[in-house]
N, C-alpha and C. Protein backbone atom coordinates (compact mmCIF):
# COMPACT_ATOMS: atom_id res chain seq x y z
N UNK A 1 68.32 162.39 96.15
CA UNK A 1 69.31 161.68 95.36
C UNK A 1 70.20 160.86 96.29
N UNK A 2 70.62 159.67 95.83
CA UNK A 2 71.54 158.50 96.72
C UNK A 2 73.00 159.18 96.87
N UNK A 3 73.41 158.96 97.59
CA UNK A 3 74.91 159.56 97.77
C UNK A 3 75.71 158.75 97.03
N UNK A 4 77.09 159.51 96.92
CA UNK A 4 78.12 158.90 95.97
C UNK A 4 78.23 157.59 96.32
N UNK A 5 78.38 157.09 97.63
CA UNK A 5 78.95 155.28 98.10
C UNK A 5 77.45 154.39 97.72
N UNK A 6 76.47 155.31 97.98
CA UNK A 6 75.32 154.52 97.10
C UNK A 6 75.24 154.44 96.09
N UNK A 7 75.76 155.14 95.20
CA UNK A 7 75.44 155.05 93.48
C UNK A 7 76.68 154.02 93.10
N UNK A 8 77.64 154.04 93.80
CA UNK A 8 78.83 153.32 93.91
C UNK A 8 78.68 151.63 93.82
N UNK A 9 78.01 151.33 94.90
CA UNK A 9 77.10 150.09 94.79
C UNK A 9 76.25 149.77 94.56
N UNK A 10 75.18 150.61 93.88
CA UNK A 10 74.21 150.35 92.97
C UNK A 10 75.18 149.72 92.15
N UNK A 11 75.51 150.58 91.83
CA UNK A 11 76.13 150.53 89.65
C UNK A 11 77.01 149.32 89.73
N UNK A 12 77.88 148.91 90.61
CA UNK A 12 78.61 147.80 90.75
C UNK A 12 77.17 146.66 90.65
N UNK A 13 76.67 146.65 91.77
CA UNK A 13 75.30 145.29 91.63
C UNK A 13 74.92 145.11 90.05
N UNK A 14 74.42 146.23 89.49
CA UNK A 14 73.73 146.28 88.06
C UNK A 14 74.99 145.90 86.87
N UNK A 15 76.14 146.11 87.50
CA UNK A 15 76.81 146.07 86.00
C UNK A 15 77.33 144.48 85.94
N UNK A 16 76.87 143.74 87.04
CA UNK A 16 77.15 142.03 87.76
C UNK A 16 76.04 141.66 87.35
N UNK A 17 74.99 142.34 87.16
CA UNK A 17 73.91 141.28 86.74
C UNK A 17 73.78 141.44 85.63
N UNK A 18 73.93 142.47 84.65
CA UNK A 18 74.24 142.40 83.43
C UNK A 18 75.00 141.81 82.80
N UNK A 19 76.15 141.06 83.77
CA UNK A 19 77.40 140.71 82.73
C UNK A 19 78.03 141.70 82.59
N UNK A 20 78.10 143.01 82.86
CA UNK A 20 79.19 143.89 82.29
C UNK A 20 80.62 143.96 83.38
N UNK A 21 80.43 143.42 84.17
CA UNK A 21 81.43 142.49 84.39
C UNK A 21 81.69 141.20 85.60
N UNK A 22 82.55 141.17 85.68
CA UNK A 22 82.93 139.19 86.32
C UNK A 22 82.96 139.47 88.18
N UNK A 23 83.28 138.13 88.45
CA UNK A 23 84.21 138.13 89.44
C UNK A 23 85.46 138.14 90.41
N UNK A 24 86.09 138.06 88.92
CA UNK A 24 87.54 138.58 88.81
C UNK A 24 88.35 139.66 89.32
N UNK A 25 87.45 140.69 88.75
CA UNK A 25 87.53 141.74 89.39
C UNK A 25 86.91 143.38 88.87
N UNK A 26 87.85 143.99 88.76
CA UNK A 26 87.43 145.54 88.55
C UNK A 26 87.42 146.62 89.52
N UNK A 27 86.80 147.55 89.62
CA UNK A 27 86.75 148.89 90.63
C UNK A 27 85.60 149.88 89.62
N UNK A 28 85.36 150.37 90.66
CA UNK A 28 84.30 151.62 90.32
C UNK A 28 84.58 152.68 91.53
N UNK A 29 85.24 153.98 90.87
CA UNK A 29 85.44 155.03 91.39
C UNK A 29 84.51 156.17 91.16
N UNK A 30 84.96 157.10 92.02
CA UNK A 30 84.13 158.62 91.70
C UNK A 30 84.93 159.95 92.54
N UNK A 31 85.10 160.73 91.86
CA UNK A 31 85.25 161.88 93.29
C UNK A 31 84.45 162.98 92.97
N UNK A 32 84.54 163.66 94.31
CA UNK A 32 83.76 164.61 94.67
C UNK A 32 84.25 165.05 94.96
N UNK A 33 84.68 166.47 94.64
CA UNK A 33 85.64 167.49 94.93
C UNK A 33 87.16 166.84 95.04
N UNK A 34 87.70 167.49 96.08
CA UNK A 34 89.08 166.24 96.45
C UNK A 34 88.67 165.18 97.36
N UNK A 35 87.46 164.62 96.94
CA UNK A 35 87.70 163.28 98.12
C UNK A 35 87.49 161.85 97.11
N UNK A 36 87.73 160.92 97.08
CA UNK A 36 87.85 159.40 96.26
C UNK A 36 87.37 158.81 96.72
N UNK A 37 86.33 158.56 96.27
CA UNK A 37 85.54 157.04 96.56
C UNK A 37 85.74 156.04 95.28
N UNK A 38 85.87 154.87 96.14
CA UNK A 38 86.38 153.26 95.03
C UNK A 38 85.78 152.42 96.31
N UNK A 39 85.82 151.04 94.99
CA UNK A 39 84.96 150.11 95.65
C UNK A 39 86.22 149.00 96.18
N UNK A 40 86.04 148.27 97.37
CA UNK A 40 87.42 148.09 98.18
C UNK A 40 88.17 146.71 97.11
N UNK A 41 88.95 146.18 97.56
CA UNK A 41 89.65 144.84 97.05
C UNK A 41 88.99 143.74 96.93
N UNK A 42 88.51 143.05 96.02
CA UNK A 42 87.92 141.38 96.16
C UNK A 42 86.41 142.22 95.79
N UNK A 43 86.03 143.15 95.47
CA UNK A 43 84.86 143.62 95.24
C UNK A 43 83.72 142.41 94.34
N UNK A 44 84.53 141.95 93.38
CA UNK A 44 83.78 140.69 92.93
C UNK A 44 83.95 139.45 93.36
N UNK A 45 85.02 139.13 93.53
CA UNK A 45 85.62 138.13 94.13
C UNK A 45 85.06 137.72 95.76
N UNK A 46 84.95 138.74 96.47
CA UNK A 46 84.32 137.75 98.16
C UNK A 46 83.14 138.96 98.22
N UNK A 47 83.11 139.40 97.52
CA UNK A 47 81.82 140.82 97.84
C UNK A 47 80.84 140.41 96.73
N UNK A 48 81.02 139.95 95.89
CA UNK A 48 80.33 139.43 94.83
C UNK A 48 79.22 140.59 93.89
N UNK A 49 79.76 141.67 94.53
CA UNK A 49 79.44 143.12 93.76
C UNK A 49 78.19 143.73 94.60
N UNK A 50 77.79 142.75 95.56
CA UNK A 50 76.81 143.27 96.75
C UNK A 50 77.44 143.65 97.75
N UNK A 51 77.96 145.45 97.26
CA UNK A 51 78.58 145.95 98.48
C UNK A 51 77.25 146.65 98.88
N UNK A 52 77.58 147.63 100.01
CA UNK A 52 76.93 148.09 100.64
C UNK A 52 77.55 149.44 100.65
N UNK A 53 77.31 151.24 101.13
CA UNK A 53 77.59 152.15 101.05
C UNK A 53 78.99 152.17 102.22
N UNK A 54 78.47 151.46 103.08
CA UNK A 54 79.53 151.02 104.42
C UNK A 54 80.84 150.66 103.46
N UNK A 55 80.68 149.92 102.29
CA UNK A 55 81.75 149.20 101.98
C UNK A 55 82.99 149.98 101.25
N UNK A 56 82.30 151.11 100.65
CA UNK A 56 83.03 151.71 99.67
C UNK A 56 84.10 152.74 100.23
N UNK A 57 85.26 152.46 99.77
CA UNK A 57 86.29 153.56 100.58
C UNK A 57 85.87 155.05 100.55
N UNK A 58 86.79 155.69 101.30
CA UNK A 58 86.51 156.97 100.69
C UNK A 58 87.60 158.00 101.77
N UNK A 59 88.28 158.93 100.70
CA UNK A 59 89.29 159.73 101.35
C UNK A 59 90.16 160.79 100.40
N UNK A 60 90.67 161.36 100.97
CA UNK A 60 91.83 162.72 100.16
C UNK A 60 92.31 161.99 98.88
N UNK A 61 92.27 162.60 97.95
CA UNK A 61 92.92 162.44 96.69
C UNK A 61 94.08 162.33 96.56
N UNK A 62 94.21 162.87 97.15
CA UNK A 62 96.24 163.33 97.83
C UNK A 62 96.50 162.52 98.61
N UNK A 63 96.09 162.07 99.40
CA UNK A 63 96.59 160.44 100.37
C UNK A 63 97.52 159.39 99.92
N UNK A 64 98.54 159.80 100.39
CA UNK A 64 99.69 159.10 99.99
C UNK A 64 98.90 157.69 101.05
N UNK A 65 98.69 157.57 101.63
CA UNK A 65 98.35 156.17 102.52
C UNK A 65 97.63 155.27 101.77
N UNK A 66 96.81 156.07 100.51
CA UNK A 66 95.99 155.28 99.66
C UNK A 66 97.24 153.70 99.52
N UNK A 67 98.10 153.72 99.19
CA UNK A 67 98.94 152.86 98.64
C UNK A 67 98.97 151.83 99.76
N UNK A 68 99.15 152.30 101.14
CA UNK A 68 99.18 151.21 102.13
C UNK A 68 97.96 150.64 102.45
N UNK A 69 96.63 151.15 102.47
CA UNK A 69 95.37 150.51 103.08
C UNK A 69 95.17 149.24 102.54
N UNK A 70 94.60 148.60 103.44
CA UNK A 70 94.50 146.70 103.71
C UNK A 70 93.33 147.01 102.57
N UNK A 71 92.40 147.30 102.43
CA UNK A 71 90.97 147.05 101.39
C UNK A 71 91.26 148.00 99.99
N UNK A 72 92.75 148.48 99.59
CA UNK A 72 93.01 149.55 98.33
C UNK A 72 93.45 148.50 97.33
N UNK A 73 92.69 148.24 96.43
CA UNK A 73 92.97 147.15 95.29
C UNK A 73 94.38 147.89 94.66
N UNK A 74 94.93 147.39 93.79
CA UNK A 74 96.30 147.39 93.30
C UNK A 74 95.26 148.02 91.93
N UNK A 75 94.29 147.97 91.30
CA UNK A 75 94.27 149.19 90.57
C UNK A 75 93.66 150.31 90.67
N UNK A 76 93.65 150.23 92.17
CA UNK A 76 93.44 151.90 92.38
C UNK A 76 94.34 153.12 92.15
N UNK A 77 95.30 152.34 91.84
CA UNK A 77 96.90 153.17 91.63
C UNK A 77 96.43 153.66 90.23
N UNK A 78 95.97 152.90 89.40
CA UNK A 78 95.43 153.88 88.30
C UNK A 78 94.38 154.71 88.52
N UNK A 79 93.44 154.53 89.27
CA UNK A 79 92.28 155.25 89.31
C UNK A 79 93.14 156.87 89.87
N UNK A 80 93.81 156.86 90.72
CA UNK A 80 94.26 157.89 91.57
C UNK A 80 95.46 158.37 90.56
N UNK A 81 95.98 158.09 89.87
CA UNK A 81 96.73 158.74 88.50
C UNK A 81 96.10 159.67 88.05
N UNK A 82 94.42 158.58 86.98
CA UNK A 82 93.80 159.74 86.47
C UNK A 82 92.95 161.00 87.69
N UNK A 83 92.71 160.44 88.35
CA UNK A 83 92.16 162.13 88.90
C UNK A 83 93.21 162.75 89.05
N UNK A 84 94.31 162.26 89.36
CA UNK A 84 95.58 163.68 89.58
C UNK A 84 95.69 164.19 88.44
N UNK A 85 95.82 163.19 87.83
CA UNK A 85 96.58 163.89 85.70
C UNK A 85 95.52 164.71 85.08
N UNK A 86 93.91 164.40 85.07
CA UNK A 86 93.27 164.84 84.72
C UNK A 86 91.88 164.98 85.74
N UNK A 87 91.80 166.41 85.88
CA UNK A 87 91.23 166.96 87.18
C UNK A 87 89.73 167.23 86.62
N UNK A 88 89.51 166.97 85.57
CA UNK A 88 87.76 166.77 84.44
C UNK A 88 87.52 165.45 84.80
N UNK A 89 87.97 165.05 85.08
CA UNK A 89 87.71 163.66 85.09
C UNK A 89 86.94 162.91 86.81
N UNK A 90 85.49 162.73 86.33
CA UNK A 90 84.71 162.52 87.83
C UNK A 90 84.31 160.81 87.88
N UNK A 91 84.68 160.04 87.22
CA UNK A 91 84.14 158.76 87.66
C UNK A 91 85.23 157.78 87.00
N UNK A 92 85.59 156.77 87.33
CA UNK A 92 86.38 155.82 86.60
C UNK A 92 85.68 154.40 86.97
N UNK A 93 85.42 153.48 85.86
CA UNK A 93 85.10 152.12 85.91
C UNK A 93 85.89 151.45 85.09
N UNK A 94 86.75 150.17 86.14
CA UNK A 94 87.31 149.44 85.29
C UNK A 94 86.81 148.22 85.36
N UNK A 95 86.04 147.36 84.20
CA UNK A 95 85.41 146.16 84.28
C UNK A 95 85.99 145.02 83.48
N UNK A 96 85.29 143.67 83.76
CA UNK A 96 85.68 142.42 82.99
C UNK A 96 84.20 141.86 82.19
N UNK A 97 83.95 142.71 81.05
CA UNK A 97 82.43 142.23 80.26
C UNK A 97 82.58 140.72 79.72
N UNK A 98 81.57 139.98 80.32
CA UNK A 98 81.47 139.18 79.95
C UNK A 98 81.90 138.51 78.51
N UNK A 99 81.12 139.78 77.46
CA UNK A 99 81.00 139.63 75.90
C UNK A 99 82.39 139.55 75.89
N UNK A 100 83.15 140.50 76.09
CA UNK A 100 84.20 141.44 75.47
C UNK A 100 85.63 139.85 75.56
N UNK A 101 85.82 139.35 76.62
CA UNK A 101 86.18 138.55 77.02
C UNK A 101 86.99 137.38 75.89
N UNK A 102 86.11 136.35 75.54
CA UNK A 102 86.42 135.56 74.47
C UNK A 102 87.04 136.57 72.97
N UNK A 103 86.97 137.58 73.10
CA UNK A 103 87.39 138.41 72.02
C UNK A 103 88.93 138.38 72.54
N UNK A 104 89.38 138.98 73.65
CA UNK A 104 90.34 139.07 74.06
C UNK A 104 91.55 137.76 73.72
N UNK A 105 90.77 137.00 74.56
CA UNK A 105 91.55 135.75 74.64
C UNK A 105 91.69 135.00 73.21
N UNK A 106 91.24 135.61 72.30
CA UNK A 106 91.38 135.23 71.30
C UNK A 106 92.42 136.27 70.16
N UNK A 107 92.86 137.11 70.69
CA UNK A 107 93.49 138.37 70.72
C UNK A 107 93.19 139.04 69.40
């Protein structure tokens, strides 16, 4: 079986070629026990969702430093909420679906 930073960037590649989401942005998390893996800043934007296992962060749940690191997108602050608030909780994806989109903006 692929390790977590591989399934990490699999599922990011596949959910870009599907359209399930943009270049705008998003994150795809996971943890494993107490450790957090997320996919870094600009993930769609200069990574174009072809990360690599190299690419994907990964560290203590509890890491207050999460907040300072140069590659910690600004919504990782949610991702690291829900695993604290809710400790059932093993994967978070936040995306921009193509479909879903024009719905929005149309409110």
């Amino acid at each position: 079986m692929a390790s977590l930073p591989e399934q990490i960037a699999q599922i990011g590649r596949r959910m870009s070629e599907r359209r399930l989401t943009d270049m705008s942005g998003g994150n795809i998390s996971a943890r494993e026990g107490d450790t957090l893996y997320i996919t870094p800043k600009y993930s769609g934007s200069r990574y174009h969702w072809q990360l690599t296992p190299q690419d994907i962060l990964s560290g203590p749940l509890t890491l207050d430093d999460w907040l300072h690191h140069p590659r910690f997108s600004r919504e990782g602050k949610a991702h690291l909420l829900i695993y604290q608030t809710f400790p059932n909780v093993q994967a978070v994806i936040h995306a921009h679906p193509f479909h879903v989109l024009p719905f929005c903006s149309l409110s």
